[in-house]
N, C-alpha and C. Protein backbone atom coordinates (compact mmCIF):
# COMPACT_ATOMS: atom_id res chain seq x y z
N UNK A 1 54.62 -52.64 157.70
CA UNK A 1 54.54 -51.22 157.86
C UNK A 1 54.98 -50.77 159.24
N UNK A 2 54.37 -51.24 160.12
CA UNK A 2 55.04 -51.08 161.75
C UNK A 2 56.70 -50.94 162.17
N UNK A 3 56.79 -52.21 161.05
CA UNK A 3 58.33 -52.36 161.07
C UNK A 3 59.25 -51.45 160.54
N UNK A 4 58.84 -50.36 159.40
CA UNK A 4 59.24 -49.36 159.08
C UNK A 4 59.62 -48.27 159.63
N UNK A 5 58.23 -47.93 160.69
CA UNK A 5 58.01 -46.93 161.13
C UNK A 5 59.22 -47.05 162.12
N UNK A 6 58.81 -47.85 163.06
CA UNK A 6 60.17 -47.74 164.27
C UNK A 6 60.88 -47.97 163.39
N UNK A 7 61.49 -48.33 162.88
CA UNK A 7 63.45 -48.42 162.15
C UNK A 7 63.12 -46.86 161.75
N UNK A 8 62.29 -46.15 161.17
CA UNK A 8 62.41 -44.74 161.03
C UNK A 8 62.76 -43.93 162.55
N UNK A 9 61.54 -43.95 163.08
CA UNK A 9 61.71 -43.79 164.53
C UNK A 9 62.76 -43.86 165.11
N UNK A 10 63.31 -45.02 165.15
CA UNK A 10 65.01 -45.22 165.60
C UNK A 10 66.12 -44.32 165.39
N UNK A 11 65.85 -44.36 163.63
CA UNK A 11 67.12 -43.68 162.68
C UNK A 11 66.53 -42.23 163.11
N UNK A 12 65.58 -42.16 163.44
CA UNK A 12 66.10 -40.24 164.23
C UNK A 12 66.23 -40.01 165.34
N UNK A 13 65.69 -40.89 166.38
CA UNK A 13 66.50 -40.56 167.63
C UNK A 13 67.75 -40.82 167.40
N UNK A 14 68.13 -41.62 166.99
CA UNK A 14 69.94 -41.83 166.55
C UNK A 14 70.43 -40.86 166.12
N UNK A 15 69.70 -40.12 165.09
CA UNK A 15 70.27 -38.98 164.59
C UNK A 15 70.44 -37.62 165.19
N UNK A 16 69.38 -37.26 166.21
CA UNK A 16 69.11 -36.42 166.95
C UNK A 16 70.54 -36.85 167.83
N UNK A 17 70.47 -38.01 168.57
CA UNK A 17 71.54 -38.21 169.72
C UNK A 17 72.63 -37.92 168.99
N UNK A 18 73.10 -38.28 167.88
CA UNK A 18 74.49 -38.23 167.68
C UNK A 18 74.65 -36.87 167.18
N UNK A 19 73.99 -36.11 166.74
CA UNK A 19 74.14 -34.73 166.59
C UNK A 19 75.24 -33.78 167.04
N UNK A 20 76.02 -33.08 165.96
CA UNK A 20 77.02 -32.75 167.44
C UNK A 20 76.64 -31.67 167.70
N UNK A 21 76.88 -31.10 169.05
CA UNK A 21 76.15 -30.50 170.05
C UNK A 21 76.87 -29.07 169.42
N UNK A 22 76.91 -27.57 169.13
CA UNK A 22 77.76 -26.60 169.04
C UNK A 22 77.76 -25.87 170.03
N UNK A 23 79.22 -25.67 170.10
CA UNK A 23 79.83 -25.17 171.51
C UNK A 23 80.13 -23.64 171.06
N UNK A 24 80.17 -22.72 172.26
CA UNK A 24 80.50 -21.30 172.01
C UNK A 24 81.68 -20.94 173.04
N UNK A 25 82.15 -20.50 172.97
CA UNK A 25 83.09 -19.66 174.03
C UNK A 25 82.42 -18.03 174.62
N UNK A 26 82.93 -18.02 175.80
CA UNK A 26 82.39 -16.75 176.30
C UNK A 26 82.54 -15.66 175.06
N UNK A 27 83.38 -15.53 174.74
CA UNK A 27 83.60 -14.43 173.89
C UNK A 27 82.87 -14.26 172.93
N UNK A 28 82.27 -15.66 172.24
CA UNK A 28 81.36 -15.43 171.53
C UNK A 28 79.51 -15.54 172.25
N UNK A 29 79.61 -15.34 173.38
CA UNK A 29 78.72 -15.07 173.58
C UNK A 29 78.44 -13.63 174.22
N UNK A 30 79.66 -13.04 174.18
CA UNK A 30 79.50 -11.86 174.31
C UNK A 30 79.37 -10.56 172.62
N UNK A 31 79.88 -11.31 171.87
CA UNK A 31 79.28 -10.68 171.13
C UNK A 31 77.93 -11.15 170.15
N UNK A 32 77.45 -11.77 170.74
CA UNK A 32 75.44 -12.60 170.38
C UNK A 32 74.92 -11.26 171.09
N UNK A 33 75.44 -11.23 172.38
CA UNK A 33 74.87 -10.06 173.16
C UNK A 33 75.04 -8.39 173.15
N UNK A 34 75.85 -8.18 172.58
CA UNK A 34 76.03 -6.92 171.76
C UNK A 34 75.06 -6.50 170.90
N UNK A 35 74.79 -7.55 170.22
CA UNK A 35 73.56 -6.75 169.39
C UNK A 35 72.28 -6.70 170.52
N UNK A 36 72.22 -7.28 171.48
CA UNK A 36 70.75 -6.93 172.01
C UNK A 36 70.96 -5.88 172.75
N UNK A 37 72.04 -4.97 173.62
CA UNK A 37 72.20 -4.22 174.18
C UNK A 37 72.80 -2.95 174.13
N UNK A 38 72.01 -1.62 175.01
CA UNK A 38 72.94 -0.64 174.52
C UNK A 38 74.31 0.03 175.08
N UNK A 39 75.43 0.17 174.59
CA UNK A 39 76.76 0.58 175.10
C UNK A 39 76.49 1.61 174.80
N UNK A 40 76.74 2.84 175.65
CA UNK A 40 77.50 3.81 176.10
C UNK A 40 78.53 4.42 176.11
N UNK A 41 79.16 5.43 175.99
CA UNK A 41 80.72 5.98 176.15
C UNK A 41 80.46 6.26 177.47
N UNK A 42 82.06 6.49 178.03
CA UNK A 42 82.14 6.75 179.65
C UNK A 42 81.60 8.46 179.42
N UNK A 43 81.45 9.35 178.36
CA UNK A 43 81.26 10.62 178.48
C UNK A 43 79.96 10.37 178.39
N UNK A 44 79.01 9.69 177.51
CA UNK A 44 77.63 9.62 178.17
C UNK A 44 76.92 8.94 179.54
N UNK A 45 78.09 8.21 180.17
CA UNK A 45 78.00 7.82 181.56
C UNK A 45 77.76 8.95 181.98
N UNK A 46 78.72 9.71 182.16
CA UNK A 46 79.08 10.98 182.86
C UNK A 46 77.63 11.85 182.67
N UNK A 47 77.01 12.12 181.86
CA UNK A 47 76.07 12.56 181.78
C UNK A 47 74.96 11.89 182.47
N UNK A 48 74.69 11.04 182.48
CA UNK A 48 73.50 10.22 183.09
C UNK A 48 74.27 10.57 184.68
N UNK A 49 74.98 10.04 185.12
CA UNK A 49 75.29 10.46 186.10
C UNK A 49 75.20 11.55 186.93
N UNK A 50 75.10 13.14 186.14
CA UNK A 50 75.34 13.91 186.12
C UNK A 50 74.13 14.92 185.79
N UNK A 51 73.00 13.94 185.49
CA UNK A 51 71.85 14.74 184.82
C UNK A 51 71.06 14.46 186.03
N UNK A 52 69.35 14.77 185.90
CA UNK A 52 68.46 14.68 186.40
C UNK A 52 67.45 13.95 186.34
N UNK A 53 67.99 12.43 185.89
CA UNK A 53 66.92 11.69 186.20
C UNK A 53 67.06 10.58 186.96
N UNK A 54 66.38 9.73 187.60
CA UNK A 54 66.99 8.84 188.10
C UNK A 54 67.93 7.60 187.30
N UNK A 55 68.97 7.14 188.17
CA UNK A 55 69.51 6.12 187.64
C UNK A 55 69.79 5.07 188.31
N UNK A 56 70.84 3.90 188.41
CA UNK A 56 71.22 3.12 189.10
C UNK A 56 72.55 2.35 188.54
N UNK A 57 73.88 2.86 188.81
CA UNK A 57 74.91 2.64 188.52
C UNK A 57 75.67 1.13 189.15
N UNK A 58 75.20 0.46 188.58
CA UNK A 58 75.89 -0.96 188.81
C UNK A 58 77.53 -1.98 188.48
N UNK A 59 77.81 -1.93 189.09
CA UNK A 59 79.04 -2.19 188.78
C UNK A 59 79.24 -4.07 189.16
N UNK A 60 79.02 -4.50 188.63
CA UNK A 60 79.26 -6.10 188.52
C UNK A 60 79.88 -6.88 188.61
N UNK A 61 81.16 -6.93 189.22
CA UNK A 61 82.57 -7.31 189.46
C UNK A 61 82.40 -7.27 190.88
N UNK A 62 83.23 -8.26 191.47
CA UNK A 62 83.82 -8.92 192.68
C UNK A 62 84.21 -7.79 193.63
N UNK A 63 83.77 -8.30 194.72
CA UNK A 63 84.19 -7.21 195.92
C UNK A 63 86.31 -6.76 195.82
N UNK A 64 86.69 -8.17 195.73
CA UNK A 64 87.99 -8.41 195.50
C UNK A 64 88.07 -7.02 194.17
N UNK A 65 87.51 -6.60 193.27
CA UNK A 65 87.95 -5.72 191.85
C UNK A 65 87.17 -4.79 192.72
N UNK A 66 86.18 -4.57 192.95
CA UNK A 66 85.44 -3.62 193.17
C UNK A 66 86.06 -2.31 194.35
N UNK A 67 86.20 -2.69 195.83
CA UNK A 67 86.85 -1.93 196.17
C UNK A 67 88.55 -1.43 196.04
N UNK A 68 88.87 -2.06 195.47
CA UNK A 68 90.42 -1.21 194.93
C UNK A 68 90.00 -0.37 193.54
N UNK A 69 89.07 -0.10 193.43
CA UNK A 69 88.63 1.47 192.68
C UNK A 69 87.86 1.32 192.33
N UNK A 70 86.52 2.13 192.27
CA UNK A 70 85.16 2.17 191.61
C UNK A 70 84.45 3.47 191.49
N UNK A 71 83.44 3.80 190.94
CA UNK A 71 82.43 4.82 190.26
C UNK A 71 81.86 5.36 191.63
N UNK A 72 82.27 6.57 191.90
CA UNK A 72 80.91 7.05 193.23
C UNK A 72 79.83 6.84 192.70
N UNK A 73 79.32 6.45 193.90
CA UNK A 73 77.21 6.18 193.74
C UNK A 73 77.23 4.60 193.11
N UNK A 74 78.25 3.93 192.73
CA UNK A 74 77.33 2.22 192.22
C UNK A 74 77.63 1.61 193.45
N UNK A 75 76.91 0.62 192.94
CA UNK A 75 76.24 -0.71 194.17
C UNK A 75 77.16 -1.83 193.30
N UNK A 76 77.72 -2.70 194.04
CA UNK A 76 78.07 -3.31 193.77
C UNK A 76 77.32 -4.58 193.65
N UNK A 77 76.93 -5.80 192.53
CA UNK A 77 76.07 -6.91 192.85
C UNK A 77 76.78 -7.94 191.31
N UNK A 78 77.89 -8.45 191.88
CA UNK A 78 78.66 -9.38 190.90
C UNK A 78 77.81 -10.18 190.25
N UNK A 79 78.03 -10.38 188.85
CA UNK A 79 77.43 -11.10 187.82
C UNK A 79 76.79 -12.10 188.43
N UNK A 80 77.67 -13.16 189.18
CA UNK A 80 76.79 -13.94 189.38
C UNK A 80 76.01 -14.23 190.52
N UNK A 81 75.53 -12.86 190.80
CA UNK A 81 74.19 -13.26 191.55
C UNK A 81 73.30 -12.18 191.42
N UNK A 82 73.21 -11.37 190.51
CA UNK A 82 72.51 -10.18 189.72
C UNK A 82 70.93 -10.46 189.70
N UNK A 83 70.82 -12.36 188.98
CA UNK A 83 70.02 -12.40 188.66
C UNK A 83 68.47 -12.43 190.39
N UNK A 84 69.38 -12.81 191.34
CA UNK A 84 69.10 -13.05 192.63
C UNK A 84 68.86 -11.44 193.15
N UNK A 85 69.46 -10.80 193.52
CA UNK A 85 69.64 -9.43 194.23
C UNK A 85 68.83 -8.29 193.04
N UNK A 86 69.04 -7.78 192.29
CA UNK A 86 68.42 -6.98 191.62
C UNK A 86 66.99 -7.01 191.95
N UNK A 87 65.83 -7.77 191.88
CA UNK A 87 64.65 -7.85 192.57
C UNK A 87 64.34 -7.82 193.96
N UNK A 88 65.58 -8.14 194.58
CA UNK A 88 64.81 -8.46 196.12
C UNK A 88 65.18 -6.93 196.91
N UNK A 89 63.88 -6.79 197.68
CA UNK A 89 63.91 -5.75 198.59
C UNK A 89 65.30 -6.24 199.80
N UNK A 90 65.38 -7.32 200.44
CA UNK A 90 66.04 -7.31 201.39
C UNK A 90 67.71 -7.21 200.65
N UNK A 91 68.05 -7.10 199.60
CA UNK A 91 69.12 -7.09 199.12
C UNK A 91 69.33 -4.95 198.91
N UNK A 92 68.03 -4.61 198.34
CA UNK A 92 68.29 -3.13 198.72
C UNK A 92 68.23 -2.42 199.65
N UNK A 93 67.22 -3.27 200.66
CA UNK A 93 67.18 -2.96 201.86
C UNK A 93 68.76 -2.39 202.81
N UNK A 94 69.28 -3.60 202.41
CA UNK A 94 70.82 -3.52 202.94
C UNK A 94 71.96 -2.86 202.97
N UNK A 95 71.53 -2.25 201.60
CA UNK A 95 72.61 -1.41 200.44
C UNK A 95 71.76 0.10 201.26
N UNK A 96 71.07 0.20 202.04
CA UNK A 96 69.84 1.82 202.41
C UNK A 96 69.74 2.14 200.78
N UNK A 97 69.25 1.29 200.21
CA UNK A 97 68.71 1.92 199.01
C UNK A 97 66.80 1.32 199.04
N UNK A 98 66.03 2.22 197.79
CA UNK A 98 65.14 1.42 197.96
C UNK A 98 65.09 0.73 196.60
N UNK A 99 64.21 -0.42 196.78
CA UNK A 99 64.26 -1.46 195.23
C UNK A 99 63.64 -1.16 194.09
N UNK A 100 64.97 -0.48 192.92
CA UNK A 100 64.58 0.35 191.58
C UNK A 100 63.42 -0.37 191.05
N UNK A 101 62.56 0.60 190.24
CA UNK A 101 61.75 0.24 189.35
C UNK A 101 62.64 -0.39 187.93
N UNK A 102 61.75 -1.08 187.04
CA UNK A 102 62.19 -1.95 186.05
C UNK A 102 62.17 -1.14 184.90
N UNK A 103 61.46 0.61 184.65
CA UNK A 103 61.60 1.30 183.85
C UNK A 103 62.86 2.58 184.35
N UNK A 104 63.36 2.12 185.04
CA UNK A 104 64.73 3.28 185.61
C UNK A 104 65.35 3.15 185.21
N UNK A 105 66.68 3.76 184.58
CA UNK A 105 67.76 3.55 184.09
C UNK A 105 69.20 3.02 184.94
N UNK A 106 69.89 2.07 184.19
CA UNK A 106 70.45 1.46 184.87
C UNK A 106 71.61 1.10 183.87
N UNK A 107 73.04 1.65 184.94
CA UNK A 107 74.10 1.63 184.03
C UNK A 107 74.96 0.31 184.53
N UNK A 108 75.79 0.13 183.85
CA UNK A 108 76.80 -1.26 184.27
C UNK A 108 77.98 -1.08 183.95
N UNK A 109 78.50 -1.40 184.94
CA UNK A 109 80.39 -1.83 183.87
C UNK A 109 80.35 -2.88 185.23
N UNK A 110 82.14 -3.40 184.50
CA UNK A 110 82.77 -4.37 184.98
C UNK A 110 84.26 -3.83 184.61
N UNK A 111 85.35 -4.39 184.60
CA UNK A 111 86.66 -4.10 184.36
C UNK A 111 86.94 -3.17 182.90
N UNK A 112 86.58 -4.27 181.58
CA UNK A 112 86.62 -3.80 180.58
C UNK A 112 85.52 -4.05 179.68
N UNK A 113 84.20 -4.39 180.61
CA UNK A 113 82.86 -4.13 179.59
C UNK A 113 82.40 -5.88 179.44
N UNK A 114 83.15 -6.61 179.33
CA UNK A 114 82.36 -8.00 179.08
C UNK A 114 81.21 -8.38 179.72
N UNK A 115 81.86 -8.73 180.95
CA UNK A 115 80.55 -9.12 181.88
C UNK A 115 79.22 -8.23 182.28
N UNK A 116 79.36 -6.90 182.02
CA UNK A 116 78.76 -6.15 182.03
C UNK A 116 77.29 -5.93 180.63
N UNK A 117 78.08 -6.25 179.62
CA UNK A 117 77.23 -6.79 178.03
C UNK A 117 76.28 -7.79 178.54
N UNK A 118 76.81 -9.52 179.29
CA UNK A 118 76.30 -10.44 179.58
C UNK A 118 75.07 -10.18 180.71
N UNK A 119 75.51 -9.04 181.55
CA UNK A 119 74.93 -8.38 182.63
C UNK A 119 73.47 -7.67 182.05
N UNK A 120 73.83 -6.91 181.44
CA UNK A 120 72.68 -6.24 180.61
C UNK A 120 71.70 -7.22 179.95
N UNK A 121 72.33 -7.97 179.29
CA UNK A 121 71.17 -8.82 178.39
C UNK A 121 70.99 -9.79 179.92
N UNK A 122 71.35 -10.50 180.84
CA UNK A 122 70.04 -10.53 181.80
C UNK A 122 68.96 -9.85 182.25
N UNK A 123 69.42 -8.78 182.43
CA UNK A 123 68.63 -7.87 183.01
C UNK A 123 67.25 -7.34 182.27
N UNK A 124 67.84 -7.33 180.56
CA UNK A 124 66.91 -7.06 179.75
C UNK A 124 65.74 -7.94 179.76
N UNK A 125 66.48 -9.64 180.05
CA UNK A 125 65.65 -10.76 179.77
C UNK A 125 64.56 -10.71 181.45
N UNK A 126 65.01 -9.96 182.09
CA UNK A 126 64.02 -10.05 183.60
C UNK A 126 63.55 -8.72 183.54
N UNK A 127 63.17 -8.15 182.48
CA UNK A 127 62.46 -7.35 182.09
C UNK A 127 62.89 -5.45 182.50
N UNK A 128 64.16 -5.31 182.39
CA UNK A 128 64.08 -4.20 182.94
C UNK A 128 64.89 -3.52 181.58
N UNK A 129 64.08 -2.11 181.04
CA UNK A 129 63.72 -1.54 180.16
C UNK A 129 65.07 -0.13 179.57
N UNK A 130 65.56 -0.07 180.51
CA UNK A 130 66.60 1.15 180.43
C UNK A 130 67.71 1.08 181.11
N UNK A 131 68.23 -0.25 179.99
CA UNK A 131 69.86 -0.97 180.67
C UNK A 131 70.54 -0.40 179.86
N UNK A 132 72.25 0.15 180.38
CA UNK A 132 73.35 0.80 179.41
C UNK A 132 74.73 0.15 180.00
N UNK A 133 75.36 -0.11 179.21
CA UNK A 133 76.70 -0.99 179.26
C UNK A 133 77.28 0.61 179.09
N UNK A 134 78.41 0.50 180.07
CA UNK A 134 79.35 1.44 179.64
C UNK A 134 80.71 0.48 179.00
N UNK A 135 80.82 1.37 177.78
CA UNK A 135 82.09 0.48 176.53
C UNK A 135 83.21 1.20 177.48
N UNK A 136 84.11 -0.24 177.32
CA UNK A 136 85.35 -0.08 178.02
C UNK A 136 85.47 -0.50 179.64
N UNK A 137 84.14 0.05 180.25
CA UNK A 137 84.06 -0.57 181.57
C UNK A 137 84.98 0.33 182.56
N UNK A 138 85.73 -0.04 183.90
CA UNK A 138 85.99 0.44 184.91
C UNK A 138 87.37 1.14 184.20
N UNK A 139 87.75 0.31 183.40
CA UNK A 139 89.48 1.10 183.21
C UNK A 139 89.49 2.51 181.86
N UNK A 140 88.28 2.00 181.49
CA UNK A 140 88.03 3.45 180.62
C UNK A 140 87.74 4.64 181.62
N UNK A 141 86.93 4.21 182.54
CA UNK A 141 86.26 5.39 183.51
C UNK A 141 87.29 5.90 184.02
N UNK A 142 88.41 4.84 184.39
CA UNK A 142 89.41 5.46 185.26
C UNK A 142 90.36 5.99 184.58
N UNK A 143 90.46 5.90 183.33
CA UNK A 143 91.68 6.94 182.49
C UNK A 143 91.04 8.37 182.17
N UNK A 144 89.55 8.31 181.67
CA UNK A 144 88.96 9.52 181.46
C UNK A 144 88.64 10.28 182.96
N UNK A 145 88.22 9.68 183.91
CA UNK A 145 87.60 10.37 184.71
C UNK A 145 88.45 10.39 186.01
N UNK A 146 90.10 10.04 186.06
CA UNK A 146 90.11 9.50 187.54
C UNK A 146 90.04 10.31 188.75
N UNK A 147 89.60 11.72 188.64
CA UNK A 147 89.24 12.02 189.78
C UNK A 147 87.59 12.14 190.23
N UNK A 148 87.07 11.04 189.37
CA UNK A 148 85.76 10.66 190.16
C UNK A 148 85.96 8.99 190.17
N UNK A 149 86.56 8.70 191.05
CA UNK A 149 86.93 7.21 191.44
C UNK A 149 87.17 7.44 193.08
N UNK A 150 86.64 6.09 193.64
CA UNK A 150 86.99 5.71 194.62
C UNK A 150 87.53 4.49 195.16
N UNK A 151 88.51 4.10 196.69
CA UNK A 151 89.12 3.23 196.70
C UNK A 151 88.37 2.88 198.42
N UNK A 152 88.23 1.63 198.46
CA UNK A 152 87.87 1.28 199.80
C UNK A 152 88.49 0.05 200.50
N UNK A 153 89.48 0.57 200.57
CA UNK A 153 90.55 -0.96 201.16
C UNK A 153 89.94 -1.45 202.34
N UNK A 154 89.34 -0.42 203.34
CA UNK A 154 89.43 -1.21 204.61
C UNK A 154 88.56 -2.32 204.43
N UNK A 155 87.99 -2.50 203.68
CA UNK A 155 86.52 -4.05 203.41
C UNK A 155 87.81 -5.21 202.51
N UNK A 156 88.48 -4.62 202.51
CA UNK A 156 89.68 -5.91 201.81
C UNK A 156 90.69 -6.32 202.98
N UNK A 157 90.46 -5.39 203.73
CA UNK A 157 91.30 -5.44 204.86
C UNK A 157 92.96 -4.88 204.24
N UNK A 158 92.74 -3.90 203.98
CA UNK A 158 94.11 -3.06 203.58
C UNK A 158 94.80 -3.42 201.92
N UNK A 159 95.56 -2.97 201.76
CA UNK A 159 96.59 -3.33 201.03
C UNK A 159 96.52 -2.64 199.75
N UNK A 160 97.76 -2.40 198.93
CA UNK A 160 97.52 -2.19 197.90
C UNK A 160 97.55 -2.20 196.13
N UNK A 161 97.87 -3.68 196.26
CA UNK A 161 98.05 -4.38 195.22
C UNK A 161 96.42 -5.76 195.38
N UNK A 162 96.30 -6.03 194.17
CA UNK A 162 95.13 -7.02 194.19
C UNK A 162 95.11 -7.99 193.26
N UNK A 163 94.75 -9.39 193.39
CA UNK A 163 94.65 -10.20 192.10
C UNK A 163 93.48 -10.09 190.95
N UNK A 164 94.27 -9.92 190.00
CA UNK A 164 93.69 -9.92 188.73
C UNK A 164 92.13 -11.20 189.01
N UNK A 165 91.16 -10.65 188.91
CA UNK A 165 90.05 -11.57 188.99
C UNK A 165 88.85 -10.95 187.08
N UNK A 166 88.39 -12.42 186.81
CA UNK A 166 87.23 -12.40 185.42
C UNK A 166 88.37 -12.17 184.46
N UNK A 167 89.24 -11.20 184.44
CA UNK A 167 89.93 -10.86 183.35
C UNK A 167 89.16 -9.85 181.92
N UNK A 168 87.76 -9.72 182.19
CA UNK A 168 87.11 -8.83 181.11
C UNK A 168 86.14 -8.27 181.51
């Protein structure tokens, strides 16, 4: 009977190990995350923006994307270190902002909305309650809205062409 058991025992760690592992691609993990989060049009951006309650307009993309055009009023805090800066006082400290509450509303883009989806469902998962993806992201904002855009070369140190960086 002993002898059974481990050869059972065996034949499923074996089975477990050889298991094949399933792999995703970003893309499909951007749309897992679609269903947990809510998108926005850039015309209901505009409204939140534009209304009276508080918000916090985040824009999630690389200093490199970020200042060659962006949203007046967002903070910039690239995907990958969101999960770091969004809580800490000395990170709003810096920005002269003070450190949002977790029931405030809080908008996102990125170029064309990806990282921004991925952005949100962190944010959701560190508990903060009134996250909005804007659909389409920075290049929607900037066809509908472009005279509420801004450009800040001198932090790039001039110029006015830039490399394509994330791609979504």
């Amino acid at each position: 009977m002993k002898t059974i058991n481990k050869i059972s025992i065996l034949a499923l760690i074996i089975a477990f190990a050889c298991a094949k592992q399933e792999t995703v691609t970003p893309d499909d993990m951007v749309e897992a995350a679609k269903a947990e989060v809510n998108i926005i049009s850039v015309e209901q951006a505009n409204d939140i923006i534009n209304g009276e309650e508080i918000y916090n307009l985040i824009d999630v993309r690389g200093p490199q994307e970020h200042y060659y055009g962006y949203i007046p009023g967002s903070v910039m805090i690239p995907r990958g270190s969101l999960e770091f800066s969004i809580g800490s006082k000395d990170f709003w400290e810096h920005e002269g902002l003070y450190e949002p509450e977790k029931d405030e509303i809080f908008v996102l883009y990125c170029k064309k909305g990806k990282r921004s989806i991925l952005a949100a469902q962190t944010l959701q998962k560190l508990g903060y309650t009134k996250v909005y993806v804007i659909d389409g992201g920075w290049k929607k904002w900037e066809l509908t809205y472009p005279e509420y855009t801004e450009k800040d070369l001198k932090k790039l140190g001039g110029g006015d062409s830039h490399e394509e960086v994330g791609g979504c």
